[in-house]
PDB file of N, CA and C in Angstrom:
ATOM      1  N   UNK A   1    -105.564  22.046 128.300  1.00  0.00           N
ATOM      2  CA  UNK A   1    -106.263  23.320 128.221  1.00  0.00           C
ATOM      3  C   UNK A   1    -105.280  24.446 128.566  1.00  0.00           C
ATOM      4  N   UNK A   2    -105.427  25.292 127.750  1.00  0.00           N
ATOM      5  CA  UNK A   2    -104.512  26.751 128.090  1.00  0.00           C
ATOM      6  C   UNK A   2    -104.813  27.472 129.194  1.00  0.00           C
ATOM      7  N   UNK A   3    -104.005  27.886 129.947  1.00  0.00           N
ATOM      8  CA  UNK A   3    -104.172  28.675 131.123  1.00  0.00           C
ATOM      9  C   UNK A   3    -104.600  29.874 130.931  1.00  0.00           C
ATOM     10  N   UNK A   4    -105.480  30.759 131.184  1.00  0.00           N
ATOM     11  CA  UNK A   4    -105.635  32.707 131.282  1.00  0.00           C
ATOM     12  C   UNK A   4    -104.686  33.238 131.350  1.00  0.00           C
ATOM     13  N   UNK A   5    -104.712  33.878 130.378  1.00  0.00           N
ATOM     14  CA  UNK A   5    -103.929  35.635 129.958  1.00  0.00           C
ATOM     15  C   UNK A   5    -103.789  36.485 131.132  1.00  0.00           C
ATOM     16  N   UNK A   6    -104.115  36.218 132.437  1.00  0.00           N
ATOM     17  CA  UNK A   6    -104.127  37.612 132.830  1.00  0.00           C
ATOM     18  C   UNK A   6    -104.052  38.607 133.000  1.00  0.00           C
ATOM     19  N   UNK A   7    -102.905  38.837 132.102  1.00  0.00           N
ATOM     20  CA  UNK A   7    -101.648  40.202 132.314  1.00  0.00           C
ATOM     21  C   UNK A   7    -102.381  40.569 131.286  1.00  0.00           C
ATOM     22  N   UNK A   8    -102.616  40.012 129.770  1.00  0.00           N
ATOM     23  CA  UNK A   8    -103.264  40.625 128.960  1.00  0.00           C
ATOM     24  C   UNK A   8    -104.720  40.750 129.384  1.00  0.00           C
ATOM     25  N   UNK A   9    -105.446  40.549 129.656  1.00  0.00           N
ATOM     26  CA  UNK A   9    -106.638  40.839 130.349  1.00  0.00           C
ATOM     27  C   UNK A   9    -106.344  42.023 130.944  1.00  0.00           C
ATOM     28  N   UNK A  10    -105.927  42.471 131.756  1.00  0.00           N
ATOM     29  CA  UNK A  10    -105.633  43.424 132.724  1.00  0.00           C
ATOM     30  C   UNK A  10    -105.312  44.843 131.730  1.00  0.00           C
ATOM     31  N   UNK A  11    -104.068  43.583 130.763  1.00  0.00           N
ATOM     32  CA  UNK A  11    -103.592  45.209 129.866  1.00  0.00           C
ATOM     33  C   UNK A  11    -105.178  46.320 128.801  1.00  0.00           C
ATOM     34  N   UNK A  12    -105.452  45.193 128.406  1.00  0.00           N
ATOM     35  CA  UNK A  12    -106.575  45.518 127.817  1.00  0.00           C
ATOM     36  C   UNK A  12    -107.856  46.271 128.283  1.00  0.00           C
ATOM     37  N   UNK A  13    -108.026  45.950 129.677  1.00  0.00           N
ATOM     38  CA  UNK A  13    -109.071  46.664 130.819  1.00  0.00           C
ATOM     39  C   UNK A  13    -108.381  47.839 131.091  1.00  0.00           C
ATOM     40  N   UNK A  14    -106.948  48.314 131.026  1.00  0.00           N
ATOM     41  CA  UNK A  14    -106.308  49.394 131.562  1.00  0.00           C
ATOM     42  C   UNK A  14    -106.667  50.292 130.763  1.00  0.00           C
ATOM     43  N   UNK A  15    -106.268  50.056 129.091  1.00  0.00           N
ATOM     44  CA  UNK A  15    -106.690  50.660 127.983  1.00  0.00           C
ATOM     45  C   UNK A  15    -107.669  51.514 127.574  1.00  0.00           C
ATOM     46  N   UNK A  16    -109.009  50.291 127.500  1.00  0.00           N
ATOM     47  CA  UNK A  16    -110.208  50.775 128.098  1.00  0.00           C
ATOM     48  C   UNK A  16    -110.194  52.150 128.524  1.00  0.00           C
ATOM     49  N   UNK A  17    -109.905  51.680 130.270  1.00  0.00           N
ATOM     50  CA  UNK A  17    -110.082  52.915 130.851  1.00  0.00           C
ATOM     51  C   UNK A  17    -109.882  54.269 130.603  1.00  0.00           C
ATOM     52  N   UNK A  18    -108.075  53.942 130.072  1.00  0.00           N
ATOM     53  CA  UNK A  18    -108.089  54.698 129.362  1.00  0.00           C
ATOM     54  C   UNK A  18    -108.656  56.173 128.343  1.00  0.00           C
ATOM     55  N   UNK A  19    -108.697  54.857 127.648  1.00  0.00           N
ATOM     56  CA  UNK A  19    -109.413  55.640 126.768  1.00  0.00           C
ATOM     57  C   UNK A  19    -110.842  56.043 126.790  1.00  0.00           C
ATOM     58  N   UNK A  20    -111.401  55.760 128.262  1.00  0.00           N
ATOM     59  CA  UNK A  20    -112.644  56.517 127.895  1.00  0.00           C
ATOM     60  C   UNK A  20    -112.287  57.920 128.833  1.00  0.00           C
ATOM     61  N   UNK A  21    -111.787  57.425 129.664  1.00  0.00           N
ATOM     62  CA  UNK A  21    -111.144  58.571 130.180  1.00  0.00           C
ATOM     63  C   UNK A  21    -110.466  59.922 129.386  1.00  0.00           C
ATOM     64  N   UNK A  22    -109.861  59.582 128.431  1.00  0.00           N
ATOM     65  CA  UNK A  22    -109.312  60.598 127.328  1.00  0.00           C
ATOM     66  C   UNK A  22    -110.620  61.119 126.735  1.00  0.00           C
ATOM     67  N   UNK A  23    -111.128  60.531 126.026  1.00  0.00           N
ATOM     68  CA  UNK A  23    -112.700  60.637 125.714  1.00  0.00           C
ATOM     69  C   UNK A  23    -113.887  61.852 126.311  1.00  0.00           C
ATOM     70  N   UNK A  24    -113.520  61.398 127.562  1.00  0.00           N
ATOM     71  CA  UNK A  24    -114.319  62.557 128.499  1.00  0.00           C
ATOM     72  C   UNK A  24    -113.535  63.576 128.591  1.00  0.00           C
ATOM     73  N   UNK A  25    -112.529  63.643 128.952  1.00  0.00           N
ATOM     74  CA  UNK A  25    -111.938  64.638 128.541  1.00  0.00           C
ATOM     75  C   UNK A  25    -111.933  65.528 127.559  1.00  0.00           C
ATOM     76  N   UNK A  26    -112.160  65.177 126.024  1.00  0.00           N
ATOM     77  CA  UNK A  26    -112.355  65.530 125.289  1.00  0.00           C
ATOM     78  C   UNK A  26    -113.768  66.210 125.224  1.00  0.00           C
ATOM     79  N   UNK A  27    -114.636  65.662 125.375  1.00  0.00           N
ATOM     80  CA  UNK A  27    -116.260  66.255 125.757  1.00  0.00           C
ATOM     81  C   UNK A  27    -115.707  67.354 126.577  1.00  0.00           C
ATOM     82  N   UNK A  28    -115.637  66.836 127.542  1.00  0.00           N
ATOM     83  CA  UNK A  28    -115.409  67.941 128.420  1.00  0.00           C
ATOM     84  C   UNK A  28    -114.857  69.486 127.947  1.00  0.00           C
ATOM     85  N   UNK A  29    -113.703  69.309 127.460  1.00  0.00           N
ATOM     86  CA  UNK A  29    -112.954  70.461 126.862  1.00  0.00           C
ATOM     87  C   UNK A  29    -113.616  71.172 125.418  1.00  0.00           C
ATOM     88  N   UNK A  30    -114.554  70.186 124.534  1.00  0.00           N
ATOM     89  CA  UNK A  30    -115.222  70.532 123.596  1.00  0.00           C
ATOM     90  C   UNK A  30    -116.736  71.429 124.252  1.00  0.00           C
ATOM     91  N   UNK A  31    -117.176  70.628 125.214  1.00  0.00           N
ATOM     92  CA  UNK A  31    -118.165  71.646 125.737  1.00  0.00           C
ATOM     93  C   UNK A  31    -117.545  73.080 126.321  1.00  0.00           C
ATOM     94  N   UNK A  32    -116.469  72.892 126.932  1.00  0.00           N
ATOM     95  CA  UNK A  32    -116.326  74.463 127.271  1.00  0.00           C
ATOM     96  C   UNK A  32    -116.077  75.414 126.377  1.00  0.00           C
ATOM     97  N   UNK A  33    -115.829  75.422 125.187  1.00  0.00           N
ATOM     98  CA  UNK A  33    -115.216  75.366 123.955  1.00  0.00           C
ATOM     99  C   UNK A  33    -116.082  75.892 122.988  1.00  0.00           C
ATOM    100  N   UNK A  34    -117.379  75.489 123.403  1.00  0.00           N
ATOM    101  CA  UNK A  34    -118.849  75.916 122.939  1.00  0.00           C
ATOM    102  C   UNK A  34    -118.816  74.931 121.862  1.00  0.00           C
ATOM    103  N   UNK A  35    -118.079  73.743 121.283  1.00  0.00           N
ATOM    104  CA  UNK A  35    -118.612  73.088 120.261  1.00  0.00           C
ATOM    105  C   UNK A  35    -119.830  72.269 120.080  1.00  0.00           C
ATOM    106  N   UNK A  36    -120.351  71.844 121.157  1.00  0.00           N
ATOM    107  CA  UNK A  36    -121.044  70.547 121.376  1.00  0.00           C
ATOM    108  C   UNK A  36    -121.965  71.620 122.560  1.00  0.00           C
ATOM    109  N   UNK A  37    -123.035  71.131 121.711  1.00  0.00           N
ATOM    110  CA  UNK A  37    -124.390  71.654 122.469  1.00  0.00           C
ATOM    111  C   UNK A  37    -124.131  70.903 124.142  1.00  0.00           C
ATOM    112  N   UNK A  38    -125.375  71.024 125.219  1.00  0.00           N
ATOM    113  CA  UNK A  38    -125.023  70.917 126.645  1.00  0.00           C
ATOM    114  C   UNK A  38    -125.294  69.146 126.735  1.00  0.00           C
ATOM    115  N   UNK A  39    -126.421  68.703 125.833  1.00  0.00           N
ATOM    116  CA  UNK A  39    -126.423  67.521 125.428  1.00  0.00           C
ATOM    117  C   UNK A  39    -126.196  66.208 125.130  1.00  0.00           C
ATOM    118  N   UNK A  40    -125.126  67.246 124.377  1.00  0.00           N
ATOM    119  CA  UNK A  40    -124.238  66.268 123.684  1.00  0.00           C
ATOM    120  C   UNK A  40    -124.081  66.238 122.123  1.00  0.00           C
ATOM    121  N   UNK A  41    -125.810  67.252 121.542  1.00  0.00           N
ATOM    122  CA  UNK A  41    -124.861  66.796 120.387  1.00  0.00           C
ATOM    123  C   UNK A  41    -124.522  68.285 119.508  1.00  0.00           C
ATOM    124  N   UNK A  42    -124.095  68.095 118.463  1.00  0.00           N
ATOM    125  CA  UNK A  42    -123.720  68.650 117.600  1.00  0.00           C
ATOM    126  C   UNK A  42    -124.859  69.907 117.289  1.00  0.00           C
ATOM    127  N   UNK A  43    -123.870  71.308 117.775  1.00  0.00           N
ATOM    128  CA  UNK A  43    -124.789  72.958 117.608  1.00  0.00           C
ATOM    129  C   UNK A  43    -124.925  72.416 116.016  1.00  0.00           C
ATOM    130  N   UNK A  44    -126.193  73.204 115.762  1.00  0.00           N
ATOM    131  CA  UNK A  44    -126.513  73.436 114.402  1.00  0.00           C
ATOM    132  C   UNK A  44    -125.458  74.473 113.262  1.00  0.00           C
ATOM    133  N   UNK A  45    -125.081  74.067 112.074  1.00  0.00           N
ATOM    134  CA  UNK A  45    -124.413  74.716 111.628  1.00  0.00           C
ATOM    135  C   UNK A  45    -122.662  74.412 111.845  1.00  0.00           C
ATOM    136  N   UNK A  46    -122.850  73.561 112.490  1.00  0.00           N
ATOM    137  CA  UNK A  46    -121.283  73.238 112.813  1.00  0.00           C
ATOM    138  C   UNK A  46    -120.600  72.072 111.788  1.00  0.00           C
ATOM    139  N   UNK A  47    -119.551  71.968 111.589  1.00  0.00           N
ATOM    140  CA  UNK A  47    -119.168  70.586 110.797  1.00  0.00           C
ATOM    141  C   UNK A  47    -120.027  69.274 111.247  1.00  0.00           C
ATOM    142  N   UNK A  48    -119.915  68.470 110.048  1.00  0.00           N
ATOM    143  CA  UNK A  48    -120.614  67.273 110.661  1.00  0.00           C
ATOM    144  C   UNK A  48    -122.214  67.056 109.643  1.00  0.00           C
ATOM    145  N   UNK A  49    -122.744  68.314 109.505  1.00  0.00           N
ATOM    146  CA  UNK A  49    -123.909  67.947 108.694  1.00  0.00           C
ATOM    147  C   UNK A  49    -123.987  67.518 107.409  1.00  0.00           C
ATOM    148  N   UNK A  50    -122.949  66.868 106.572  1.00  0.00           N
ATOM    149  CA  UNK A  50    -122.748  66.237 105.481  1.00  0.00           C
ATOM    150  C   UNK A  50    -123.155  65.000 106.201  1.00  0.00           C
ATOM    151  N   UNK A  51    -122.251  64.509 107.245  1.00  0.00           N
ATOM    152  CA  UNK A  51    -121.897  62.958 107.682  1.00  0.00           C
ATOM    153  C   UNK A  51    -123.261  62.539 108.014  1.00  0.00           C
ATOM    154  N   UNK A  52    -124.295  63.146 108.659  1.00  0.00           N
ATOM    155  CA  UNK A  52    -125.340  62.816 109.150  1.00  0.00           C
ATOM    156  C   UNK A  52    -126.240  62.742 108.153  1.00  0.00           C
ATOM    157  N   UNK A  53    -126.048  63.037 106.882  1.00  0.00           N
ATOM    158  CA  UNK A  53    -127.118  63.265 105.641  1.00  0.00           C
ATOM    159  C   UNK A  53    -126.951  61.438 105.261  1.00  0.00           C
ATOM    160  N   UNK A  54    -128.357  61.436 104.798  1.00  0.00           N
ATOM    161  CA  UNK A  54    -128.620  59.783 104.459  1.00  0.00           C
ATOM    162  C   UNK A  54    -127.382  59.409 102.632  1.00  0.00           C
ATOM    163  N   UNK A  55    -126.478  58.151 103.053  1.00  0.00           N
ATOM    164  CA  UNK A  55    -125.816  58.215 102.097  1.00  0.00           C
ATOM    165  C   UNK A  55    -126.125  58.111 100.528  1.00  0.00           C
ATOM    166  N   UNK A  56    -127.233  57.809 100.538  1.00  0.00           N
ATOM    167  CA  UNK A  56    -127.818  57.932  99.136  1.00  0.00           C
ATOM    168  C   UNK A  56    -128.471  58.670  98.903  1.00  0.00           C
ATOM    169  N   UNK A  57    -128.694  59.922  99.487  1.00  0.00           N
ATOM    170  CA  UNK A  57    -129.097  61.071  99.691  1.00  0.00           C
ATOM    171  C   UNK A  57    -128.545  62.368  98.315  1.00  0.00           C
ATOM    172  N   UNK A  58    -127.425  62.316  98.262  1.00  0.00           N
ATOM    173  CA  UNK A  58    -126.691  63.252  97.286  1.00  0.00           C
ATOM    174  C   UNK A  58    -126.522  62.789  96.169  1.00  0.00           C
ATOM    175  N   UNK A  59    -126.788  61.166  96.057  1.00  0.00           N
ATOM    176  CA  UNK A  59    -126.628  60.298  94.745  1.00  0.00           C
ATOM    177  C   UNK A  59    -128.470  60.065  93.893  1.00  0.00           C
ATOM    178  N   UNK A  60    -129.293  60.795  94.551  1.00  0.00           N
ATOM    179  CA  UNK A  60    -130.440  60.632  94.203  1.00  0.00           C
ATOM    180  C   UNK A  60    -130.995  62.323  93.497  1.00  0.00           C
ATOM    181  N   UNK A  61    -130.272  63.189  94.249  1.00  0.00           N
ATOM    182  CA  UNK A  61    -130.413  64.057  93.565  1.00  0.00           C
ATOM    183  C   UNK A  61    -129.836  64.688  92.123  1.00  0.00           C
ATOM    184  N   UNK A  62    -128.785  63.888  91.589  1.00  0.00           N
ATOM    185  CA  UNK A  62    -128.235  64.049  90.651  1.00  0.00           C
ATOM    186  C   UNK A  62    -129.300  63.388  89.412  1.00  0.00           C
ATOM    187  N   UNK A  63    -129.392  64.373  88.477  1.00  0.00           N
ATOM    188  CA  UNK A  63    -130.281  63.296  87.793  1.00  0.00           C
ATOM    189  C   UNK A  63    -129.744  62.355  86.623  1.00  0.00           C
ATOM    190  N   UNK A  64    -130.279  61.387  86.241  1.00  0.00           N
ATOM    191  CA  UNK A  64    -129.700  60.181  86.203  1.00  0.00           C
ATOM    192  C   UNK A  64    -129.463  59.930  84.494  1.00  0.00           C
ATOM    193  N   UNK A  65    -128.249  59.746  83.922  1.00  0.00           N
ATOM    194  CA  UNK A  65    -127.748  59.877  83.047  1.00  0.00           C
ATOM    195  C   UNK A  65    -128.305  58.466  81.917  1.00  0.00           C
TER     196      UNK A  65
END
């Protein structure tokens, strides 16, 4: 039987942290920033309201050849 990774275990949990840490940061600096409602999500009118539209959404309105 193979012995545990530890070091990689560890590296991978560091990462993580990391990166959620960067993450909040990012919130963070986007809320002061006024991008991002107090919430969390996305002010109205801001980028982003394509992505949230249902994807067969723009393919249904075309009419059909």
């Amino acid at each position: 039987m193979a012995t545990p990774n530890y070091g990689f275990e560890k590296r991978q949990k560091e990462l993580a942290k990391k990166r959620k840490k960067e993450d909040k940061l990012k919130a963070k600096s986007d809320r002061k920033s006024g991008l991002l409602a107090e919430d969390g999500s996305e002010i109205e009118g801001e980028e982003g309201d394509a992505d949230t539209a249902a994807p067969g959404a723009a393919d249904s309105s075309a009419p059909a050849a």
